[in-house]
Protein backbone atom coordinates (compact mmCIF):
# COMPACT_ATOMS: atom_id res chain seq x y z
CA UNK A 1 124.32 132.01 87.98
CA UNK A 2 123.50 128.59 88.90
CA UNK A 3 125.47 125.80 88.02
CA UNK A 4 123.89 123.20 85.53
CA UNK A 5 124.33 120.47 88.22
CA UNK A 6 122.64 122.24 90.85
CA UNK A 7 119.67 123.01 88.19
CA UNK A 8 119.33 118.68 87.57
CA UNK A 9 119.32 118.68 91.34
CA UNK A 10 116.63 121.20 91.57
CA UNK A 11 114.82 118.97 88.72
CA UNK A 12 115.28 115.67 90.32
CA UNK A 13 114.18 117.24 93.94
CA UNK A 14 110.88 118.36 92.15
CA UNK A 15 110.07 115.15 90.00
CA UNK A 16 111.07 112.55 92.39
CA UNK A 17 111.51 113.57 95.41
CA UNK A 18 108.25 116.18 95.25
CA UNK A 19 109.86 119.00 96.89
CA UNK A 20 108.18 122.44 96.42
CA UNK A 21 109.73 125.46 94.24
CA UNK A 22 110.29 126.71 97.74
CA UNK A 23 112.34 123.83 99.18
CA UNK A 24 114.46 123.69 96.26
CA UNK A 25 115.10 127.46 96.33
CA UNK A 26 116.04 126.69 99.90
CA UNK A 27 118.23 123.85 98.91
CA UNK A 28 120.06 125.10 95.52
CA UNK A 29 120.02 128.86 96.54
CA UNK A 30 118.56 130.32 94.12
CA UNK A 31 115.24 132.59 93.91
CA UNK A 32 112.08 131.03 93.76
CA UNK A 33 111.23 132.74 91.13
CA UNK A 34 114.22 131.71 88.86
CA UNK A 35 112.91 127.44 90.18
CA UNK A 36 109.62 128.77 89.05
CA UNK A 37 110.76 129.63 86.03
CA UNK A 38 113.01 126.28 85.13
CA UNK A 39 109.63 124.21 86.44
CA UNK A 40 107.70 125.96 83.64
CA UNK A 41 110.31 125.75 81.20
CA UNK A 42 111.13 122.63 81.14
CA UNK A 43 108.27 120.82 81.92
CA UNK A 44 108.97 119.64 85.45
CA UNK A 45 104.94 119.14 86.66
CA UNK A 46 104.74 117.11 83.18
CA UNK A 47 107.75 115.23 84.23
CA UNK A 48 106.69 114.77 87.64
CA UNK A 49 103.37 113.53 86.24
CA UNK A 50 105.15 110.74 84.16
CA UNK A 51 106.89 109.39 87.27
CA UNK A 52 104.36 109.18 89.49
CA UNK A 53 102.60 107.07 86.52
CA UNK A 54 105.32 104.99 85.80
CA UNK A 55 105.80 104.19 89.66
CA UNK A 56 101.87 103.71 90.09
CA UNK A 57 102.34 101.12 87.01
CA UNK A 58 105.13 99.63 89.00
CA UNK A 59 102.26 99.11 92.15
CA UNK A 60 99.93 98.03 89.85
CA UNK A 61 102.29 95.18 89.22
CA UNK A 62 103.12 94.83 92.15
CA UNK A 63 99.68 94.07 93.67
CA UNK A 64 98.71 91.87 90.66
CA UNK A 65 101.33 89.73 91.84
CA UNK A 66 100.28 89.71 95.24
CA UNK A 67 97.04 88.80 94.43
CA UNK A 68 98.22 85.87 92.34
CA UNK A 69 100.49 84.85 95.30
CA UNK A 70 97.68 85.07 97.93
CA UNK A 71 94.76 82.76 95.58
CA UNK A 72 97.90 79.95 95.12
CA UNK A 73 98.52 79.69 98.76
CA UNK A 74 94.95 79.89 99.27
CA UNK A 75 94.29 76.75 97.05
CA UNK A 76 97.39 74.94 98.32
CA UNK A 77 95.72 75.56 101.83
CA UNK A 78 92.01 74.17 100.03
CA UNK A 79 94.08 71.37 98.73
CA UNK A 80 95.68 70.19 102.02
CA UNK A 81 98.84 71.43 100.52
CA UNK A 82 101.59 72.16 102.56
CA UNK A 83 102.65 75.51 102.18
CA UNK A 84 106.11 77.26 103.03
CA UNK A 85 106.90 79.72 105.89
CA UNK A 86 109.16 80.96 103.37
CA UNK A 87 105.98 81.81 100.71
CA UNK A 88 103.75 83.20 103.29
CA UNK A 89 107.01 85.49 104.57
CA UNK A 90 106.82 86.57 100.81
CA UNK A 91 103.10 87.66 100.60
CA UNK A 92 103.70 89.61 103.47
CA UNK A 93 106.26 91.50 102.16
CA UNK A 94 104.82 92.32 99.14
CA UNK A 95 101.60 93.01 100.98
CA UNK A 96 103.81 95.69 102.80
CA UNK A 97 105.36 97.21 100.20
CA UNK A 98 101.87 97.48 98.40
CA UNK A 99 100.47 99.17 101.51
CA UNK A 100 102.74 101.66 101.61
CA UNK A 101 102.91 102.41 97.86
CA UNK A 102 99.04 102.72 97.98
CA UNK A 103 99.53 105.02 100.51
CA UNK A 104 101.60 107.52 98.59
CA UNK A 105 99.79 106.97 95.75
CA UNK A 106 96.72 108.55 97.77
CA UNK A 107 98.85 111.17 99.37
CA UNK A 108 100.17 112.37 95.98
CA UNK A 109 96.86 112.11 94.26
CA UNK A 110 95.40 114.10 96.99
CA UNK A 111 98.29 116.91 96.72
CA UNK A 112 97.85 119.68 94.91
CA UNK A 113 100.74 120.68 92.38
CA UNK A 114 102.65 122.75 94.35
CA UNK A 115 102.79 120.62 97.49
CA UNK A 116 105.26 117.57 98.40
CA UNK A 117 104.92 114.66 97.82
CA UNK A 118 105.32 112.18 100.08
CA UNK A 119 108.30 109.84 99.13
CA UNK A 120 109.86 106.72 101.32
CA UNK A 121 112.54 107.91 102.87
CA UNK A 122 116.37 107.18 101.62
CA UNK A 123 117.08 105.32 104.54
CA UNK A 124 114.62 103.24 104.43
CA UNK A 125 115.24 102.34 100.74
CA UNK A 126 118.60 102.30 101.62
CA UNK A 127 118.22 99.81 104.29
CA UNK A 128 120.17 96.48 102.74
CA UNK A 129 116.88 94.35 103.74
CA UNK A 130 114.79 96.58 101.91
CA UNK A 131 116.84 96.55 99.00
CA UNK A 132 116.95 92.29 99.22
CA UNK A 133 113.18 92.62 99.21
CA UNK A 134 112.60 94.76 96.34
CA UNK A 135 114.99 93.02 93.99
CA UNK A 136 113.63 89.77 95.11
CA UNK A 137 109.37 90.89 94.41
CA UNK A 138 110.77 92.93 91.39
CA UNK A 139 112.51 89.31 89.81
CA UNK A 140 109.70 87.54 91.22
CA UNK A 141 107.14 89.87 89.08
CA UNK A 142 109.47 89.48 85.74
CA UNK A 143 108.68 85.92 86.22
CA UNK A 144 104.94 85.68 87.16
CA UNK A 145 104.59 87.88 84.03
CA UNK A 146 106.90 85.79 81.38
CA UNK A 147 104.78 82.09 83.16
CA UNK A 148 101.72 83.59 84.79
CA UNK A 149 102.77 81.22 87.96
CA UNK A 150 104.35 82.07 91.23
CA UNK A 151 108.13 81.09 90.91
């Protein structure tokens, strides 16, 4: 019998992560048809489904804020405004992070249900920069939402 923890794990690798019933048989030893059956059960590809649309909202966001960023700077530029390395560094970093979010958006879309999907790897979430970067964009976006201006 399989634990309970190791059955969240099995959960959390298909959701999120977008292993297949096979890598998490693999992982949580346990037959693939028994994974099979807990994916059914309990709604996993739903689940899974409901992530990948709350991330994509999270992009959507994302990119909308981006966008804003990029036509500000643009007019500052039109305006003979002088505009700050530290701004521009910004744009590009959310340009980056959009880029590679679109990309696994398209990789997952393109995936059938039983494949992987593609998911940016720990370490490179883990990465303290990365981590500055995110939580920097994601207060940045709170605040372009509550104003509609670029903080």
């Amino acid at each position: 019998m399989i634990a309970p923890e190791m059955r969240e794990l099995a959960r959390r690798l298909y959701v999120q992560d977008g292993w297949t019933v096979e890598e998490i048989s693999a992982k949580v030893r346990a037959a693939k048809s028994s994974v099979e059956r807990w994916r059914t059960a309990e709604d996993w590809s739903g689940q899974r489904a409901r992530f990948v649309e709350t991330e994509t909202a999270f992009s959507t966001r994302t990119f909308s804020f981006a966008t804003k960023l990029m036509e500000d700077i643009e007019k500052d530029y039109a305006n003979g405004a002088e505009v700050s390395a530290a701004r521009l560094n910004l744009l590009k970093t959310v340009f980056d992070r959009v880029s590679t979010i679109r990309n696994v958006e398209d990789q997952i879309k393109s995936n059938r249900d039983d494949e992987a999907i593609p998911v940016i790897p720990p370490e490179v979430m883990a990465d303290p920069d990365i981590q500055a970067a995110v939580s920097l964009i994601t207060r940045r976006i709170a605040k372009f939402e509550s104003t509609k201006t670029i903080p």
